[in-house]
N, C-alpha and C. Protein backbone atom coordinates (compact mmCIF):
# COMPACT_ATOMS: atom_id res chain seq x y z
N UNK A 1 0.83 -1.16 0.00
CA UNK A 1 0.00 0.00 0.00
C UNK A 1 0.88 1.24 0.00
N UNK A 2 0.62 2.27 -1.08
CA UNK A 2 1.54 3.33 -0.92
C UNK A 2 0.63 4.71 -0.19
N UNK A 3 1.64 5.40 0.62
CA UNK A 3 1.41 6.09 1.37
C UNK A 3 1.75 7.74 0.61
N UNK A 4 0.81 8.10 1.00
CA UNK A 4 1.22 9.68 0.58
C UNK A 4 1.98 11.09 0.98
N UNK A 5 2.35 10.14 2.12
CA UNK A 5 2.84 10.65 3.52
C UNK A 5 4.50 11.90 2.72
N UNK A 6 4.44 12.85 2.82
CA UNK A 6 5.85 13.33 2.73
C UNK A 6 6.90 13.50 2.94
N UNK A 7 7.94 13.31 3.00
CA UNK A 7 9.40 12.54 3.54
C UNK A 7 10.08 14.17 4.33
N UNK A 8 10.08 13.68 5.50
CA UNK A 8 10.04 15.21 6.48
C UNK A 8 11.96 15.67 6.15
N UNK A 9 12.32 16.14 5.35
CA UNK A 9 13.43 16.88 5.03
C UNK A 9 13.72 17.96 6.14
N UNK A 10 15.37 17.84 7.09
CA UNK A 10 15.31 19.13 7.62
C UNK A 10 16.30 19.86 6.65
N UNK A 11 16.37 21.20 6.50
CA UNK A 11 17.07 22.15 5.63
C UNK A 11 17.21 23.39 6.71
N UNK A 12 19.08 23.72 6.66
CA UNK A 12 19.32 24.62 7.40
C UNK A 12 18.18 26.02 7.15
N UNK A 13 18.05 26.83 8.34
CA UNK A 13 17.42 27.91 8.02
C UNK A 13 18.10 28.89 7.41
N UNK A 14 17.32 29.84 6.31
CA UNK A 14 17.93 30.48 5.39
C UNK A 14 19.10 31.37 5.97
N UNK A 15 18.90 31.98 6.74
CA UNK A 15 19.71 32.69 7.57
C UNK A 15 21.31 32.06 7.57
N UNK A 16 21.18 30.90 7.91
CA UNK A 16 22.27 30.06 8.25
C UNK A 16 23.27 29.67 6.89
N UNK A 17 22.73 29.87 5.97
CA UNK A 17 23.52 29.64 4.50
C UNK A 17 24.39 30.24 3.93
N UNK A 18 24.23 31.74 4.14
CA UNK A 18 25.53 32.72 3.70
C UNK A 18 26.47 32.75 4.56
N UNK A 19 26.13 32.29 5.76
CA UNK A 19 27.92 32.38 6.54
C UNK A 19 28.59 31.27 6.10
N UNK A 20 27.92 30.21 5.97
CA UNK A 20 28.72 28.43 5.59
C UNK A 20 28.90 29.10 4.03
N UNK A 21 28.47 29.68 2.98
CA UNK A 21 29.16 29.50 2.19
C UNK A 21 30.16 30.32 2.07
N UNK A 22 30.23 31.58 2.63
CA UNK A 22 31.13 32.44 3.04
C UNK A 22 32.24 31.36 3.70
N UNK A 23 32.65 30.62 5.00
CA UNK A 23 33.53 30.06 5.32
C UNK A 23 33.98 29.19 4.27
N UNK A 24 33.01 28.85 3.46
CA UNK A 24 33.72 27.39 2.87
C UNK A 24 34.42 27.80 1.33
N UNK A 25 33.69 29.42 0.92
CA UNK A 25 34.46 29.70 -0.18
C UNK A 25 36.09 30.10 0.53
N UNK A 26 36.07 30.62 1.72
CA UNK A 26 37.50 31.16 2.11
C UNK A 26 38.20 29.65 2.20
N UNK A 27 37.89 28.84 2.73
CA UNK A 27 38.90 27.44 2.86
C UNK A 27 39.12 27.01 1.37
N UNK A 28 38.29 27.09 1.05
CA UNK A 28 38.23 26.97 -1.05
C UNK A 28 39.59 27.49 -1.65
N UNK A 29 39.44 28.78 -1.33
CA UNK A 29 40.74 29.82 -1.58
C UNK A 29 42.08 29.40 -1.37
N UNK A 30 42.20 28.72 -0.16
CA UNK A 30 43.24 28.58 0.90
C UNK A 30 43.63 27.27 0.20
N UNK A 31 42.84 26.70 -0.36
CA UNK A 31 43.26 24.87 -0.76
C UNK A 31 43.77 25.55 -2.02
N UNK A 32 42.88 25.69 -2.90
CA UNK A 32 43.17 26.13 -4.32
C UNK A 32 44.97 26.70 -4.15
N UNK A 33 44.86 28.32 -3.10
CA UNK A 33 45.79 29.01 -3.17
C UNK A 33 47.11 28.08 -2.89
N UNK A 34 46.88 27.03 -1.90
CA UNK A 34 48.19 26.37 -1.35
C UNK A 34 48.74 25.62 -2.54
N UNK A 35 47.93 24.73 -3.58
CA UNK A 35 47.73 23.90 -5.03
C UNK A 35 48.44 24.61 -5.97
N UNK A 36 48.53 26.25 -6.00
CA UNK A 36 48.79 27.29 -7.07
C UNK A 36 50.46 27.43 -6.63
N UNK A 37 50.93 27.15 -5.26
CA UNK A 37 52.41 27.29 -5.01
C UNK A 37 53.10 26.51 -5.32
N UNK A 38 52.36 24.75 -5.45
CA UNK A 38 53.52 23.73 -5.89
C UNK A 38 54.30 23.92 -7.07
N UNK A 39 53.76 24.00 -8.51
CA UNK A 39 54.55 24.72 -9.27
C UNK A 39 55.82 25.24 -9.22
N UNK A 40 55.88 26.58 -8.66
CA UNK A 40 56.55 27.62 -8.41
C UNK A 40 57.77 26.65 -7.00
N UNK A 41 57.37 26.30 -6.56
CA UNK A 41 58.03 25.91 -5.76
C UNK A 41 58.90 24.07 -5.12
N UNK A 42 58.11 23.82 -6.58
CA UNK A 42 58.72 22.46 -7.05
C UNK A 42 60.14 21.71 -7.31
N UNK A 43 60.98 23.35 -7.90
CA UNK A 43 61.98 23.30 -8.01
C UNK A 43 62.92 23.28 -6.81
N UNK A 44 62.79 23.90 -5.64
CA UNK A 44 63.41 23.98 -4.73
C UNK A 44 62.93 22.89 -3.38
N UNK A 45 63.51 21.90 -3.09
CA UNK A 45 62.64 21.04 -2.84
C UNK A 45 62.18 21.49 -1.26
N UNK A 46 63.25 21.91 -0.17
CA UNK A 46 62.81 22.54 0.96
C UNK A 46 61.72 23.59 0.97
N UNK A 47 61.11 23.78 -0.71
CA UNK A 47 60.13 24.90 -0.39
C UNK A 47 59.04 24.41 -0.77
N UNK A 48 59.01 23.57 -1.58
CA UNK A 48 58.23 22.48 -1.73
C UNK A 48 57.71 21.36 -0.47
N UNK A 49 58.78 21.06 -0.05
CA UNK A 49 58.15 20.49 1.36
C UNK A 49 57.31 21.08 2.73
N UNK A 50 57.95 22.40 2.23
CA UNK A 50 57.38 23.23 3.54
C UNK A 50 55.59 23.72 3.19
N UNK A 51 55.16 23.55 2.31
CA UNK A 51 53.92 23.28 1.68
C UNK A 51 53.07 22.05 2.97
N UNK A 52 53.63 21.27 2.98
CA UNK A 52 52.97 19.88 3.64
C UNK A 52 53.18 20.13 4.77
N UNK A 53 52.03 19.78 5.38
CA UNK A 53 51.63 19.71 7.31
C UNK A 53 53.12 18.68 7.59
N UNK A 54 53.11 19.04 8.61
CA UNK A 54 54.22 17.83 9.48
C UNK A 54 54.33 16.50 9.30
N UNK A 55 53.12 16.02 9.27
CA UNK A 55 52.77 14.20 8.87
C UNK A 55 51.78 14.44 7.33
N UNK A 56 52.34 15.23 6.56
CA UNK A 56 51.75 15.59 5.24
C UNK A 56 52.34 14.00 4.44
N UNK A 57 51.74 13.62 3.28
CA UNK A 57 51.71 12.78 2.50
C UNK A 57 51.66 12.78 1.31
N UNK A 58 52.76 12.54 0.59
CA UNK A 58 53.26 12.52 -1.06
C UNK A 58 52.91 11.16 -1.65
N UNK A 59 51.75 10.77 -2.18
CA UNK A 59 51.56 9.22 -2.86
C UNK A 59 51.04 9.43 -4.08
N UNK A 60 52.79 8.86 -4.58
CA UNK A 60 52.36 8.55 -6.57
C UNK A 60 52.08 6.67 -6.57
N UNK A 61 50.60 6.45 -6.52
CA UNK A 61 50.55 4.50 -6.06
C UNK A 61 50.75 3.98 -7.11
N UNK A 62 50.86 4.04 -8.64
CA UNK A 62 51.29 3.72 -9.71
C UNK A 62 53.42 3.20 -9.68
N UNK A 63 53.32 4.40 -8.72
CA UNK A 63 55.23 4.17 -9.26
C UNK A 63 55.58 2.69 -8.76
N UNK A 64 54.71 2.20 -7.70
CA UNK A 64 54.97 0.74 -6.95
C UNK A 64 55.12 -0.68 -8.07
N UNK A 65 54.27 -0.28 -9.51
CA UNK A 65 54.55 -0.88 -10.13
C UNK A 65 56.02 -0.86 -10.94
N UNK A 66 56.77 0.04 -10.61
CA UNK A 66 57.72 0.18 -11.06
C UNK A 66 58.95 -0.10 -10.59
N UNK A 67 58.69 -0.58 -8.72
CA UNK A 67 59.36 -0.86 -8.12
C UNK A 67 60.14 0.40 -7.65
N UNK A 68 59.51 1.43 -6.91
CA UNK A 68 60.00 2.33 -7.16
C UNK A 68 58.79 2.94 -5.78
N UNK A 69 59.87 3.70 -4.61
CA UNK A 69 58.82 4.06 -3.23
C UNK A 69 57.62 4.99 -3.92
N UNK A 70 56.69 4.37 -3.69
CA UNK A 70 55.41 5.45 -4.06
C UNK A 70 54.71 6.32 -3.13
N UNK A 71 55.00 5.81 -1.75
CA UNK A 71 54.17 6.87 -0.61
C UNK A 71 55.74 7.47 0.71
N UNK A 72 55.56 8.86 0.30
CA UNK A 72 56.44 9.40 1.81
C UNK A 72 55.37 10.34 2.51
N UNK A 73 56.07 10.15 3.67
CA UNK A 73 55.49 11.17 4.68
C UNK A 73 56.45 12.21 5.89
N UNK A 74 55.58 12.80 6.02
CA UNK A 74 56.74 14.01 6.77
C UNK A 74 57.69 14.73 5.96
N UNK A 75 58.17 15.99 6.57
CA UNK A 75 58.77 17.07 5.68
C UNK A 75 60.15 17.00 4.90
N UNK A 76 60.71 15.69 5.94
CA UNK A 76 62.57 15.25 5.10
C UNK A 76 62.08 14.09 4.21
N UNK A 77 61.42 14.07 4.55
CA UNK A 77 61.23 12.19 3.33
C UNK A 77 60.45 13.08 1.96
N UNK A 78 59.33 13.97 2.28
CA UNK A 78 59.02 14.52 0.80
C UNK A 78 60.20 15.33 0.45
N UNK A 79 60.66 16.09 0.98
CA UNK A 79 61.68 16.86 0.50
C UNK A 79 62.91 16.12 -0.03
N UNK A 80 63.02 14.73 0.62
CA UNK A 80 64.37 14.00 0.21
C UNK A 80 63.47 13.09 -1.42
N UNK A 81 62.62 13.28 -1.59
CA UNK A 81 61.71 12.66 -2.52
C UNK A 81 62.00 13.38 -3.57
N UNK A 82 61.75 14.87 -3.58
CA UNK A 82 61.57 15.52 -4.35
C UNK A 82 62.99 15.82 -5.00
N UNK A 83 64.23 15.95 -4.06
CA UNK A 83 65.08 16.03 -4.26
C UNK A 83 66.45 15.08 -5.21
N UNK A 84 65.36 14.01 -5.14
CA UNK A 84 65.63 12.73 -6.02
C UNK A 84 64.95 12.67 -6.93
N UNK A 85 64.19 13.11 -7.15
CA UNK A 85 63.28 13.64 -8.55
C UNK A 85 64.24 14.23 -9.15
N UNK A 86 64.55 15.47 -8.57
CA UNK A 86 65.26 16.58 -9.47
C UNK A 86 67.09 16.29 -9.61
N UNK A 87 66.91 15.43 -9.15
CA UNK A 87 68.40 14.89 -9.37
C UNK A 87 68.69 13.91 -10.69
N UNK A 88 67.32 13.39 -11.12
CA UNK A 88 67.29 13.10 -12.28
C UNK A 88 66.26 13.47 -13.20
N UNK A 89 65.59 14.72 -13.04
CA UNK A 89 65.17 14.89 -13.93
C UNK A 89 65.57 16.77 -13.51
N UNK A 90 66.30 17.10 -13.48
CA UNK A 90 66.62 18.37 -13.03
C UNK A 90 65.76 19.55 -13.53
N UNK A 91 65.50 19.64 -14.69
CA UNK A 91 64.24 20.54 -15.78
C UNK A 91 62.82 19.98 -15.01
N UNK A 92 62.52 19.19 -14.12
CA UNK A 92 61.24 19.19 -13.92
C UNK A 92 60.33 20.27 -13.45
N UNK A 93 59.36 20.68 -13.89
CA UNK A 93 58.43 21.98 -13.73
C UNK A 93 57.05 21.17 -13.97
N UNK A 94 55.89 22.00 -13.22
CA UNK A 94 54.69 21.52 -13.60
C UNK A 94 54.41 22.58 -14.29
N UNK A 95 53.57 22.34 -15.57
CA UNK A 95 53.56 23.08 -16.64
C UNK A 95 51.53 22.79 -17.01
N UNK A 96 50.80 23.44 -17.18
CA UNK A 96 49.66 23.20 -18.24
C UNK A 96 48.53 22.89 -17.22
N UNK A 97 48.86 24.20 -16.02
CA UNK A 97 47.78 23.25 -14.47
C UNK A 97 46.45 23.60 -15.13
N UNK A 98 45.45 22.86 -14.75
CA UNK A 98 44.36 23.18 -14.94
C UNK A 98 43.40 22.60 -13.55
N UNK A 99 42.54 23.04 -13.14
CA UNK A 99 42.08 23.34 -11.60
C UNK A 99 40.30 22.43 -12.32
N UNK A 100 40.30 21.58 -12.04
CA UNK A 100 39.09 20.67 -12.89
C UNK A 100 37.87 20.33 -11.45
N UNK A 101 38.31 20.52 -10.21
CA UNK A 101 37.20 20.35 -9.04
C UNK A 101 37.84 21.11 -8.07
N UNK A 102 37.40 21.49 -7.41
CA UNK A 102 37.62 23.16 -6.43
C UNK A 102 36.32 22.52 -4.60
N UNK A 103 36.79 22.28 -3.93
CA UNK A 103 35.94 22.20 -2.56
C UNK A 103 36.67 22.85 -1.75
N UNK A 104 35.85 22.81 -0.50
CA UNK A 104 36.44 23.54 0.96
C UNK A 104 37.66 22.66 1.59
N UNK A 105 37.91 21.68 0.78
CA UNK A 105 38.75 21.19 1.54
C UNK A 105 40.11 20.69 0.53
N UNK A 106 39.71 20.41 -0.60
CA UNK A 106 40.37 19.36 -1.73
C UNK A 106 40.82 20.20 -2.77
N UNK A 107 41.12 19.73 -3.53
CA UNK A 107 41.58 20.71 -5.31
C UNK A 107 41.98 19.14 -5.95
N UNK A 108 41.22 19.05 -7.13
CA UNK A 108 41.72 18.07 -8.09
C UNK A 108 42.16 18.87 -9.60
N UNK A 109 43.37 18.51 -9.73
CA UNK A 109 44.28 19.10 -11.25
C UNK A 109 44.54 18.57 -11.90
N UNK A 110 44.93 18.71 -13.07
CA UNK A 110 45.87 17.76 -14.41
C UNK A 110 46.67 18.92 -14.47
N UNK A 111 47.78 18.32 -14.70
CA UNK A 111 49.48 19.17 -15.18
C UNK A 111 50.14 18.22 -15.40
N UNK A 112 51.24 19.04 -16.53
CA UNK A 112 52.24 17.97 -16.65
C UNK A 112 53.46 18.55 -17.00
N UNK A 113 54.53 17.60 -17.45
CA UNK A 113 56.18 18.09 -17.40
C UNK A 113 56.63 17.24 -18.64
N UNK A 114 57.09 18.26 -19.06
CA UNK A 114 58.04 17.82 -20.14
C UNK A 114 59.34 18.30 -20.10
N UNK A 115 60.43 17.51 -19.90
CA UNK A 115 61.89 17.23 -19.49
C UNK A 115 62.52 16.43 -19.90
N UNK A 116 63.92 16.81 -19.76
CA UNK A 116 65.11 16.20 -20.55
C UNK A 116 65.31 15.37 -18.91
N UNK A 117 65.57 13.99 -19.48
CA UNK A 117 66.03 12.74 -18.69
C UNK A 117 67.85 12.56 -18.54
N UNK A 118 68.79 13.43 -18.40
CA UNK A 118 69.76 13.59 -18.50
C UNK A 118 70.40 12.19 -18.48
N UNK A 119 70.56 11.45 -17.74
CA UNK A 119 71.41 10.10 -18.02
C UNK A 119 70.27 9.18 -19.06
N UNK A 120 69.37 9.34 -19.70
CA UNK A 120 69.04 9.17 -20.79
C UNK A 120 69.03 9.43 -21.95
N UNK A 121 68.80 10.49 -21.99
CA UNK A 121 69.16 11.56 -23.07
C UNK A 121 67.32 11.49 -23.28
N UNK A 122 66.71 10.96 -22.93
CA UNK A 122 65.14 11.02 -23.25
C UNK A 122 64.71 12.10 -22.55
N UNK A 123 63.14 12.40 -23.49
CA UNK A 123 62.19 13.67 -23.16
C UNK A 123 61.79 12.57 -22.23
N UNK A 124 61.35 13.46 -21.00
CA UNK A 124 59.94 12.66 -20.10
C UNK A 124 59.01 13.83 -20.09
N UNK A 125 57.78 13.08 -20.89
CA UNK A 125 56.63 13.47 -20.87
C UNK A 125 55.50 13.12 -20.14
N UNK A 126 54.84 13.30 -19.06
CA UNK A 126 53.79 12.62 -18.42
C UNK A 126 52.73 14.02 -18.09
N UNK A 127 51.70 13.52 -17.55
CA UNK A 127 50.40 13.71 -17.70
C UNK A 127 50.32 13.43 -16.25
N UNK A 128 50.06 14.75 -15.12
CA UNK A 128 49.66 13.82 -13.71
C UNK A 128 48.14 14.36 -13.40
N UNK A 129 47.46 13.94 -12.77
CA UNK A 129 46.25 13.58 -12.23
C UNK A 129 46.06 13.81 -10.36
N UNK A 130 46.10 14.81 -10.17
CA UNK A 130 46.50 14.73 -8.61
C UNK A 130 45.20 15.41 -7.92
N UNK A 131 44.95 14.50 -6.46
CA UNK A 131 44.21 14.99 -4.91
C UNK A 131 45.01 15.94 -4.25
N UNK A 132 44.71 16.94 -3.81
CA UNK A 132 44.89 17.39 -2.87
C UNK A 132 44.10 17.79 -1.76
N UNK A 133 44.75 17.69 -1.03
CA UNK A 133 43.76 17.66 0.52
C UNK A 133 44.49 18.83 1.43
N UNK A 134 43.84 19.75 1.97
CA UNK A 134 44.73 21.29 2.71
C UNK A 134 43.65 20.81 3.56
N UNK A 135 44.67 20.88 4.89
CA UNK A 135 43.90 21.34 6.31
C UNK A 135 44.84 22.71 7.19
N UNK A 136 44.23 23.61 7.23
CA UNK A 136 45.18 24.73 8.32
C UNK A 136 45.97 25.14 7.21
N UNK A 137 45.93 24.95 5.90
CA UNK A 137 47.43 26.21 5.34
C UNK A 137 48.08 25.29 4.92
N UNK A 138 48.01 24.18 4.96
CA UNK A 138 48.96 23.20 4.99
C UNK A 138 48.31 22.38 4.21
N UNK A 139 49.53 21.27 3.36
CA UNK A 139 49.18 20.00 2.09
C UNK A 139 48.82 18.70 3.21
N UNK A 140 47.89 18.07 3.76
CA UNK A 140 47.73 17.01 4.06
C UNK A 140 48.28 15.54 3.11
N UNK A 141 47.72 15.86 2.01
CA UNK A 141 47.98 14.46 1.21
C UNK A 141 47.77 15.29 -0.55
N UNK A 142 48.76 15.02 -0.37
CA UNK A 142 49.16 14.88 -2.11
C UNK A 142 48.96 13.27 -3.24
N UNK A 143 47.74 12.98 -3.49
CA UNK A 143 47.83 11.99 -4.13
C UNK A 143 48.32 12.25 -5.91
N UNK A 144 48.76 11.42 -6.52
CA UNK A 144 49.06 11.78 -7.88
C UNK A 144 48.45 10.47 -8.71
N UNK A 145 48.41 10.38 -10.07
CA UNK A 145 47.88 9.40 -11.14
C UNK A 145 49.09 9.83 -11.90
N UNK A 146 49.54 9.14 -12.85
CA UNK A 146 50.81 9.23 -13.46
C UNK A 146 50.71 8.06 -14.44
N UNK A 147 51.35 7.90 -15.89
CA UNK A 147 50.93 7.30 -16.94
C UNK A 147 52.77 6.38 -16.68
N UNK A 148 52.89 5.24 -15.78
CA UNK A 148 53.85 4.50 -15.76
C UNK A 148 54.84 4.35 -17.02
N UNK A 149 54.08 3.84 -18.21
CA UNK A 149 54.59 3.29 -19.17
C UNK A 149 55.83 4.76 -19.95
N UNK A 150 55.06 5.92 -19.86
CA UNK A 150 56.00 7.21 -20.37
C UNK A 150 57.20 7.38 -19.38
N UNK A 151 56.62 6.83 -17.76
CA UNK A 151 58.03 6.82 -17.01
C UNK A 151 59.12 5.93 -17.33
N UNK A 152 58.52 4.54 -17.40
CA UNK A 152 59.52 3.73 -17.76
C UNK A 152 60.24 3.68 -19.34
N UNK A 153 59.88 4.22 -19.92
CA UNK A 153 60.22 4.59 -21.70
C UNK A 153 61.96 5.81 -20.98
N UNK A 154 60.85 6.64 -20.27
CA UNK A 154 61.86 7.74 -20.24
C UNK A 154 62.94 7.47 -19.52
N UNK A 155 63.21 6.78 -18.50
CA UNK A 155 63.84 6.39 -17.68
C UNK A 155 64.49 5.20 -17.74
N UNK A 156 64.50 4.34 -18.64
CA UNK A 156 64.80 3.45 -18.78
C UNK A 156 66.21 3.04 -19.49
N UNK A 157 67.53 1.88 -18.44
CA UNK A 157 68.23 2.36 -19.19
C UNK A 157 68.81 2.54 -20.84
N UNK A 158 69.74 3.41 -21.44
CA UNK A 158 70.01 3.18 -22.96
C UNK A 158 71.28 2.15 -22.95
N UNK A 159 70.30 1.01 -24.17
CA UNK A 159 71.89 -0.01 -24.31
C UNK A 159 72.26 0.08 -25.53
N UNK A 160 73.89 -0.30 -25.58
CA UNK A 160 74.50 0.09 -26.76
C UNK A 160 73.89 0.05 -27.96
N UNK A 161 73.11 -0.22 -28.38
CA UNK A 161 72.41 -0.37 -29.95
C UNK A 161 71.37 1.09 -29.86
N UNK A 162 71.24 1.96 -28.64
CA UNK A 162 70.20 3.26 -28.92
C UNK A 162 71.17 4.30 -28.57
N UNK A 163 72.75 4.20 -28.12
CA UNK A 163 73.53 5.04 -27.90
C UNK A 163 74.10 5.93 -29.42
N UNK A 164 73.98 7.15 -29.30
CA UNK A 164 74.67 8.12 -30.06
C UNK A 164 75.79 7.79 -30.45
């Protein structure tokens, strides 16, 4: 037997709506704004780390297939992360950000890097896909998506038959 009964919905009172969206566009800002420094500050890896809360979290979970650490945490392990990045790929820059979901708490992006692989002599080209999560000013968790197969092309070593 169906009932006609109406499904009792509570909904904040109107009043109550412009301050929550007021707070949640300013945390909006603050995530976005913290997302807009990695870039710029990618290159230098102590400035790059200083981005991330104390027990902040850098996880590319793809690189595991590569045999290769995919999750650090805390400010010397991303920074010693990053710093091993740029030790072999020294030209790395995030290049082509585009800001695709925006919340009070998160920012989801696509960017990518195109770089010379110096003990390769290969371009590395990839495409990343990244979470971010800001609590207080600070990077909680940096997740990334990353296209393996362009890492391992680029990175991979050259044997005598592709040498110059």
């Amino acid at each position: 037997m169906k009932s006609n009964k109406s499904l009792n919905v509570i909904r904040p009172a109107p009043t109550a709506c412009p301050s929550l969206i007021r707070f949640g566009e300013n945390r909006h800002e603050k995530c976005r704004g913290i997302a807009s420094k990695l870039p710029d500050a990618i290159q230098t890896p102590h400035l790059a780390a200083a981005l991330f809360a104390e027990d902040g979290v850098l996880e590319l979970p793809y690189l595991e297939s590569l045999g290769i650490p995919h999750r650090v945490q805390g400010l010397a392990a991303i920074e010693g992360f990053i710093g091993s990045l740029l030790g072999k790929v020294p030209d790395f820059k995030f290049r082509n950000v585009r800001f695709l979901i925006d919340t009070p708490d998160q920012t989801f992006a696509e960017y990518s890097v195109e770089a010379l692989v110096p003990s390769t002599g290969r371009i590395y080209r990839q495409m990343y896909a990244g979470r971010l999560v800001a609590k207080d000013g600070k990077i909680q968790l940096l997740r990334e998506s990353m296209d393996t197969v362009a890492a391992a092309k680029a990175f991979a070593p050259v044997g005598p038959e592709q040498r110059h």
